[in-house]
Protein backbone atom coordinates (compact mmCIF):
# COMPACT_ATOMS: atom_id res chain seq x y z
CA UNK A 1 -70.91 -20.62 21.62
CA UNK A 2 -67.17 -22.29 21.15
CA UNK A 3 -68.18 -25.15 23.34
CA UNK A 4 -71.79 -25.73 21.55
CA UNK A 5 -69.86 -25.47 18.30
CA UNK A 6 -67.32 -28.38 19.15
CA UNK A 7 -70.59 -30.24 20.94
CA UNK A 8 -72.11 -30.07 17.67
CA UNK A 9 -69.75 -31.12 15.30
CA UNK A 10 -69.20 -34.03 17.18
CA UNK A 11 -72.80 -34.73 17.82
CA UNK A 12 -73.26 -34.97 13.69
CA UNK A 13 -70.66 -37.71 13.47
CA UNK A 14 -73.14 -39.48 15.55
CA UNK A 15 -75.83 -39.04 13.81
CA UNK A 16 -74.78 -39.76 10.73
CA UNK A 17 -73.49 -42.97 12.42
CA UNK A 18 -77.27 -43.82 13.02
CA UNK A 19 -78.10 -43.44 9.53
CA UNK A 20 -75.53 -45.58 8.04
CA UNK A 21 -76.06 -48.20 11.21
CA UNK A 22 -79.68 -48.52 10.84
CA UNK A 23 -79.93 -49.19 6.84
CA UNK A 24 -81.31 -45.57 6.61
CA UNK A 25 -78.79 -44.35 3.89
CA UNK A 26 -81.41 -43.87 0.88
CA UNK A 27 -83.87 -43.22 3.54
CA UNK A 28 -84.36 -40.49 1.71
CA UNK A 29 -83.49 -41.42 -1.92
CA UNK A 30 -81.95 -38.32 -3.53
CA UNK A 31 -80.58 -34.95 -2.43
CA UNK A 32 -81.39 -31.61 -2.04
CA UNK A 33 -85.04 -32.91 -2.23
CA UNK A 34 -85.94 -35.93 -0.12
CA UNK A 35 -87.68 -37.60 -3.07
CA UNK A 36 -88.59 -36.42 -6.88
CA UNK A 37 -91.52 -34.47 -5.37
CA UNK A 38 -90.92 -33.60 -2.01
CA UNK A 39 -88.63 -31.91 0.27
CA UNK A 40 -89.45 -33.59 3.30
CA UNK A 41 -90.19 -37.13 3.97
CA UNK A 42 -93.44 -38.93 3.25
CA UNK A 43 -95.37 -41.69 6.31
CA UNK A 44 -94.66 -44.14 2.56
CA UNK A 45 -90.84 -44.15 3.68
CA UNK A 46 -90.98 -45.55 7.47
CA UNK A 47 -88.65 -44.90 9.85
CA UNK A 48 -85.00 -44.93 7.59
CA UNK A 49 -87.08 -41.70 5.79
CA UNK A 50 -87.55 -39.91 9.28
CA UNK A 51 -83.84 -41.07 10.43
CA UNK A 52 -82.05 -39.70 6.73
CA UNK A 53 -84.23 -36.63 7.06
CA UNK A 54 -83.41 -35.68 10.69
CA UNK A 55 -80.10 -36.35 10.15
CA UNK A 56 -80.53 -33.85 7.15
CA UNK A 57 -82.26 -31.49 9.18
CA UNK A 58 -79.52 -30.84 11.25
CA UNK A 59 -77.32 -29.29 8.97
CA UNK A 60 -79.15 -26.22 9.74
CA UNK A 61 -78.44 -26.73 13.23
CA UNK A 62 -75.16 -26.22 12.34
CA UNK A 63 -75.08 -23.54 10.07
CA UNK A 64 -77.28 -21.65 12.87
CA UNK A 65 -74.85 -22.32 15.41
CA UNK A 66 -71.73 -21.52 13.11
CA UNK A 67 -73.24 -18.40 12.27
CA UNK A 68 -74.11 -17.26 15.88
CA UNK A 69 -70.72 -17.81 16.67
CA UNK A 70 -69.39 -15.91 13.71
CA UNK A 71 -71.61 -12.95 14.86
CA UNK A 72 -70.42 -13.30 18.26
CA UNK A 73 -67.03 -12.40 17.48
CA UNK A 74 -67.61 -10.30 14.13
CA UNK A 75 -67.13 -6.95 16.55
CA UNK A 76 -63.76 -7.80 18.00
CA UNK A 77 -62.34 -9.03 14.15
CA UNK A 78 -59.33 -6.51 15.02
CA UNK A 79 -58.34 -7.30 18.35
CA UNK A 80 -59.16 -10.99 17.69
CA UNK A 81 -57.97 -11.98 14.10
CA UNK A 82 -57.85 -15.85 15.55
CA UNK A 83 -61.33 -16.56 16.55
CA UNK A 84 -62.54 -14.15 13.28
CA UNK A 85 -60.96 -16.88 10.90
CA UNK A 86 -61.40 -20.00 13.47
CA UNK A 87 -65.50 -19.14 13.35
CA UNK A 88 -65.21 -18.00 9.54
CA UNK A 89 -63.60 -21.16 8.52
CA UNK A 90 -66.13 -23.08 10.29
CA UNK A 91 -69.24 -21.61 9.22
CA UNK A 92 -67.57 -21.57 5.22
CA UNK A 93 -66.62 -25.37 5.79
CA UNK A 94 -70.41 -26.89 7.27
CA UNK A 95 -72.19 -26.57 3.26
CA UNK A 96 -69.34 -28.41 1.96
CA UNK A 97 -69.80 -31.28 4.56
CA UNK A 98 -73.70 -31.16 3.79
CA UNK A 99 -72.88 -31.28 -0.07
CA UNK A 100 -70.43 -34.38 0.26
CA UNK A 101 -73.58 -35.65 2.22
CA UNK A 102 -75.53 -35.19 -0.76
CA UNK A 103 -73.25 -36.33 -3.01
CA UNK A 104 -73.07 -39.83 -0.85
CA UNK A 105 -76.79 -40.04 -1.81
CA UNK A 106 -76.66 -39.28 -5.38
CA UNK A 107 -73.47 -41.75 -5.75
CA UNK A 108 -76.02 -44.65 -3.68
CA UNK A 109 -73.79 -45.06 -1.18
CA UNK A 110 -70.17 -45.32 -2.85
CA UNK A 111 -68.37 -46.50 0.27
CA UNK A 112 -65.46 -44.39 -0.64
CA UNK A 113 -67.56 -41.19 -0.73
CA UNK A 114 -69.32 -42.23 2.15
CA UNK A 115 -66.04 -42.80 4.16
CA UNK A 116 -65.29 -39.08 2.62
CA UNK A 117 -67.99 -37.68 4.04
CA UNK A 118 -66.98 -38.96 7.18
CA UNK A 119 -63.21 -38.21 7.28
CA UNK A 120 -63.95 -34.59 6.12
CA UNK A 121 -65.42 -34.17 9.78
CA UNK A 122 -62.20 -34.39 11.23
CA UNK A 123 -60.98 -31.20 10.01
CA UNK A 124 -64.37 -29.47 11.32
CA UNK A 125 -64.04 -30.99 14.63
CA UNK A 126 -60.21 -30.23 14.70
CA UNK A 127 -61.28 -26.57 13.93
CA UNK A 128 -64.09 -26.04 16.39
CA UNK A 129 -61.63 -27.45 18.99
CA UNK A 130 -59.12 -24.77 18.26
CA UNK A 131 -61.46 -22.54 18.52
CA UNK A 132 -62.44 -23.63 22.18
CA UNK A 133 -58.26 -23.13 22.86
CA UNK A 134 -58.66 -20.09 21.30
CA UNK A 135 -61.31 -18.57 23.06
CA UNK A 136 -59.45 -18.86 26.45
CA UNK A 137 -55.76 -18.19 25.43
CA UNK A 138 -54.05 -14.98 25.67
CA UNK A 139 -54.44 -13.15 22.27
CA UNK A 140 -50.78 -11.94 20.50
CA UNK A 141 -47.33 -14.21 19.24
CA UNK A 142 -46.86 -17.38 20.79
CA UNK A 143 -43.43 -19.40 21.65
CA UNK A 144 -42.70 -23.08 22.07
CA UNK A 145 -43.64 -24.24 25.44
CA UNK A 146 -41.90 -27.87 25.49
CA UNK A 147 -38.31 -29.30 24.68
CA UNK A 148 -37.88 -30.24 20.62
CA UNK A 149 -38.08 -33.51 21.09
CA UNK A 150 -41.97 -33.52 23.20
CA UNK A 151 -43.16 -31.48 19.91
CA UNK A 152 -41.64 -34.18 17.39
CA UNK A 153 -43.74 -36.77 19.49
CA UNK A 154 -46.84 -34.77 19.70
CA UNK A 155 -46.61 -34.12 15.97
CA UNK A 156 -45.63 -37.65 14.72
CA UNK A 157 -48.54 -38.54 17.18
CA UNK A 158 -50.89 -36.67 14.74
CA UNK A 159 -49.87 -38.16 11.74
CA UNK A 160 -50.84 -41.82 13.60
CA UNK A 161 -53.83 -40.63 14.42
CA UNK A 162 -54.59 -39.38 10.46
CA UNK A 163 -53.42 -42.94 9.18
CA UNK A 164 -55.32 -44.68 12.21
CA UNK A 165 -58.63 -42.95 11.27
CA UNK A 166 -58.41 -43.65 7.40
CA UNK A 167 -57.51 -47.09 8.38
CA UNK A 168 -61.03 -47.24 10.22
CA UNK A 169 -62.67 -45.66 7.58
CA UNK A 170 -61.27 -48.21 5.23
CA UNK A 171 -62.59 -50.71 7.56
CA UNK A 172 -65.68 -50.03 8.00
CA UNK A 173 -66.21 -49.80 4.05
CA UNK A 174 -65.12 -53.12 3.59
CA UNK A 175 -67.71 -54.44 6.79
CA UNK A 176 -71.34 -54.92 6.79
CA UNK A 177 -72.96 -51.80 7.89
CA UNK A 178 -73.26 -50.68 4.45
CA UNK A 179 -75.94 -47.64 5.41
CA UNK A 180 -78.48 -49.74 2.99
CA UNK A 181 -79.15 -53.52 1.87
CA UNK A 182 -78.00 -52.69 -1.58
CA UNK A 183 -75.45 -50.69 -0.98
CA UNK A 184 -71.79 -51.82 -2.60
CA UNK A 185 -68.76 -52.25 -0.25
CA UNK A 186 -64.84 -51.35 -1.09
CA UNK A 187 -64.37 -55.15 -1.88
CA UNK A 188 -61.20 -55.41 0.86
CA UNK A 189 -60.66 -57.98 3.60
CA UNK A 190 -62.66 -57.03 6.70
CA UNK A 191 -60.47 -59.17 8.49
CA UNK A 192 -57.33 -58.06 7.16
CA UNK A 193 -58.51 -54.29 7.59
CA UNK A 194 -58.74 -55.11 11.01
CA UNK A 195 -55.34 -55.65 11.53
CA UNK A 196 -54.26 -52.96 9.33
CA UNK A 197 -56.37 -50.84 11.35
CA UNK A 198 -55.60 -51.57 14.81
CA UNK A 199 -51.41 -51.83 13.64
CA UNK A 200 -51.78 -47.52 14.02
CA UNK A 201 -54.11 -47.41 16.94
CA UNK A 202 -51.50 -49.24 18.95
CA UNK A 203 -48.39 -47.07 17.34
CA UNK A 204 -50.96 -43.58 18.54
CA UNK A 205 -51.23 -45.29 21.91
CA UNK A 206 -47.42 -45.79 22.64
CA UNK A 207 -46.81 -42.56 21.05
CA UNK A 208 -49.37 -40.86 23.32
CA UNK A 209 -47.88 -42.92 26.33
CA UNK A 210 -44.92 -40.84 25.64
CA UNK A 211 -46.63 -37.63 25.79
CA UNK A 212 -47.99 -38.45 29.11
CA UNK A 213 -45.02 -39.33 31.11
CA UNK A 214 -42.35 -37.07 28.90
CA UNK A 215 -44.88 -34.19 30.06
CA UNK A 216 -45.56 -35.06 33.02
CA UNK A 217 -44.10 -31.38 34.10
CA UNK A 218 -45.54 -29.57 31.16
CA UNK A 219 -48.70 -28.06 30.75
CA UNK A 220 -49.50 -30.82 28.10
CA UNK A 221 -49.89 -33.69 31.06
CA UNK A 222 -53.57 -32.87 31.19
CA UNK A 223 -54.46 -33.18 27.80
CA UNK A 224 -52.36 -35.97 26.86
CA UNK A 225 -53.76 -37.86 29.68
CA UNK A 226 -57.31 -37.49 28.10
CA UNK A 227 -56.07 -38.52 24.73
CA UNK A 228 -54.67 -41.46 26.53
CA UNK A 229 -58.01 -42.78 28.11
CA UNK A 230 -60.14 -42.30 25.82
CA UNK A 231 -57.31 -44.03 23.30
CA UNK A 232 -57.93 -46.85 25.91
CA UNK A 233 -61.24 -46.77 25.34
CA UNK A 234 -61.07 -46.88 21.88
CA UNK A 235 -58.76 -49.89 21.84
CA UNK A 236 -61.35 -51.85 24.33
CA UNK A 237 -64.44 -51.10 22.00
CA UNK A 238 -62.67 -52.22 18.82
CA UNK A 239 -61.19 -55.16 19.91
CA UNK A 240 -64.82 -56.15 21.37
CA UNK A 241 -66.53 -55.17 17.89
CA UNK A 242 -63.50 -57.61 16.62
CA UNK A 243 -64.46 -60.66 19.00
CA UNK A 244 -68.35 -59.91 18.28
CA UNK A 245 -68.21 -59.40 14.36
CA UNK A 246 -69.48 -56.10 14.64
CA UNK A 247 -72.66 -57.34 15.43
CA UNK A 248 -73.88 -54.25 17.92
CA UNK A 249 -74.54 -51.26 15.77
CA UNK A 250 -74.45 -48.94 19.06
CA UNK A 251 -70.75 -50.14 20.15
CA UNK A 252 -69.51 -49.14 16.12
CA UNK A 253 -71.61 -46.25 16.54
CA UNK A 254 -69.48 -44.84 19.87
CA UNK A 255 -66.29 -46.28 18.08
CA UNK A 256 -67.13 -43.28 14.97
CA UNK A 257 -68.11 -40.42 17.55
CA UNK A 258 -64.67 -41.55 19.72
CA UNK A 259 -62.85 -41.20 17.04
CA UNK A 260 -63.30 -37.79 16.52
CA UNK A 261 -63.05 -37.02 19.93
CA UNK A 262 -59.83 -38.11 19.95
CA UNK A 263 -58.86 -35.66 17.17
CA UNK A 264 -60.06 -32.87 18.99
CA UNK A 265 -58.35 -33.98 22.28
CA UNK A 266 -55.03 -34.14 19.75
CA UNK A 267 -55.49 -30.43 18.68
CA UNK A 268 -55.89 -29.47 22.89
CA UNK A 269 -52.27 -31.24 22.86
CA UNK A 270 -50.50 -29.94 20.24
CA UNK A 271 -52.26 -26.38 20.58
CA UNK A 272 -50.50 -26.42 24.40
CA UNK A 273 -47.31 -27.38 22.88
CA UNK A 274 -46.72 -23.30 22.51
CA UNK A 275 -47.38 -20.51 24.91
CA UNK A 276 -47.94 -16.60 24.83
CA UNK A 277 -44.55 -14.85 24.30
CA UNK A 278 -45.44 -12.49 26.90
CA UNK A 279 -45.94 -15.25 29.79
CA UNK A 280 -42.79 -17.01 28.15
CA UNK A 281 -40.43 -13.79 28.90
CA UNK A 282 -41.93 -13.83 32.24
């Protein structure tokens, strides 16, 4: 249920990726209801209708899924406190995200909200990836597992990665995908964004660089190693949306879902900076 809720959380950045991508923002024109007189959509709305509404419809997906997982670990709330408030927070958190979503509607697009909408997914996706950790780490007070310095870098990495994905989000407001044809943008340079975007990519990338061969003896190695590829990959796909004007909706579409990825491959790092105090005595 952990690994369906992370798979999930992700999968909605994608999603809502398509809508934007594809023009389908007012696909459905207003929120809760789809239009004035209907809750669903109508054949009169095409495709962006059916794309906005499934979209829509999968908010219940996740409240079904955050629930299931809050009942699966409702019985052990004493013995496991962590995964009671990991699952709690998570199912509390997924109506907020669907009424920013709503509010994106009723605001036509604002590309700030919009870019709230999305950045408030990071938190969601950071917590159902602690609550993977959680699920398969020893239960009771944990100790620092890595030399002062490592934990500085993984932490300072963090704070890159925060600034890196505003930066995006920032970016993307200020390009053409604007989720509909009338839709307003944030008025900034795209191609000056750029730059200021990429400026903390490449400061995350050195600073996960470190990670990886300052922990190459640590249990981190793993973890930062992932962060580091698919950092890599990251880099690759917006330097090519760059060259190609962000002409290939698909390619910024992998660029949104990657970037939360890489936030929940950050919280696997920083969650294996610290150990059980029982295996530490050992």
């Amino acid at each position: 249920m952990a690994w369906i809720s992370l798979a999930v959380q992700i999968g909605i950045v994608g999603t809502g990726g398509l809508v934007r991508l594809t023009g389908s923002g007012l696909g459905c024109p207003t929120w809760p209801r789809c239009t004035d007189d209907s809750f669903v959509a109508v054949p009169e709305m095409g495709i962006h209708g059916v794309i906005e509404f499934g979209n829509r419809m999968l908010t219940f997906v996740l409240v079904a899924v955050a629930v299931l997982m809050f009942l699966a670990v409702l019985r052990m709330r004493r013995e496991r406190r962590d995964l009671f408030w990991l699952s709690f927070s998570v199912a509390m958190y997924v109506p907020v995200q669907a009424v920013l979503g709503g509010i994106t509607v009723l605001t036509h697009l604002n590309p700030y909200v919009v870019g709230l909408h999305y950045l408030a997914s990071v938190p969601l996706v950071g917590l159902a990836a602690a609550l993977v950790y959680r699920v398969y780490a020893t239960p009771g007070p944990r100790v620092r597992a890595v030399p002062g310095w490592y934990a500085g870098v993984a932490h300072l990495m963090t704070l890159a990665m925060l600034v890196t994905v505003v930066a995006g989000i920032l970016t993307t407001g200020a390009g053409p995908h604007a989720g509909d044809s009338g839709a307003a943008r944030n008025g900034l340079d795209p191609e000056l964004m750029q730059h200021l975007h990429s400026w903390p990519a490449y400061a995350l990338f050195a600073l996960t660089l470190v990670l990886v061969i300052g922990g190459w003896r640590l249990r981190t190695r793993m973890w930062a190693l992932l962060l580091l590829l698919v950092e890599a990959v990251q880099i690759v796909i917006g330097i090519w949306q760059a060259r190609t004007h962000v002409e290939h909706i698909w390619m910024v579409n992998v660029h949104m879902v990657l970037a939360v990825v890489l936030v929940a491959a950050a919280v696997a790092v920083v969650l294996h900076l610290k150990r059980p105090a029982a295996e530490a005595a050992v």
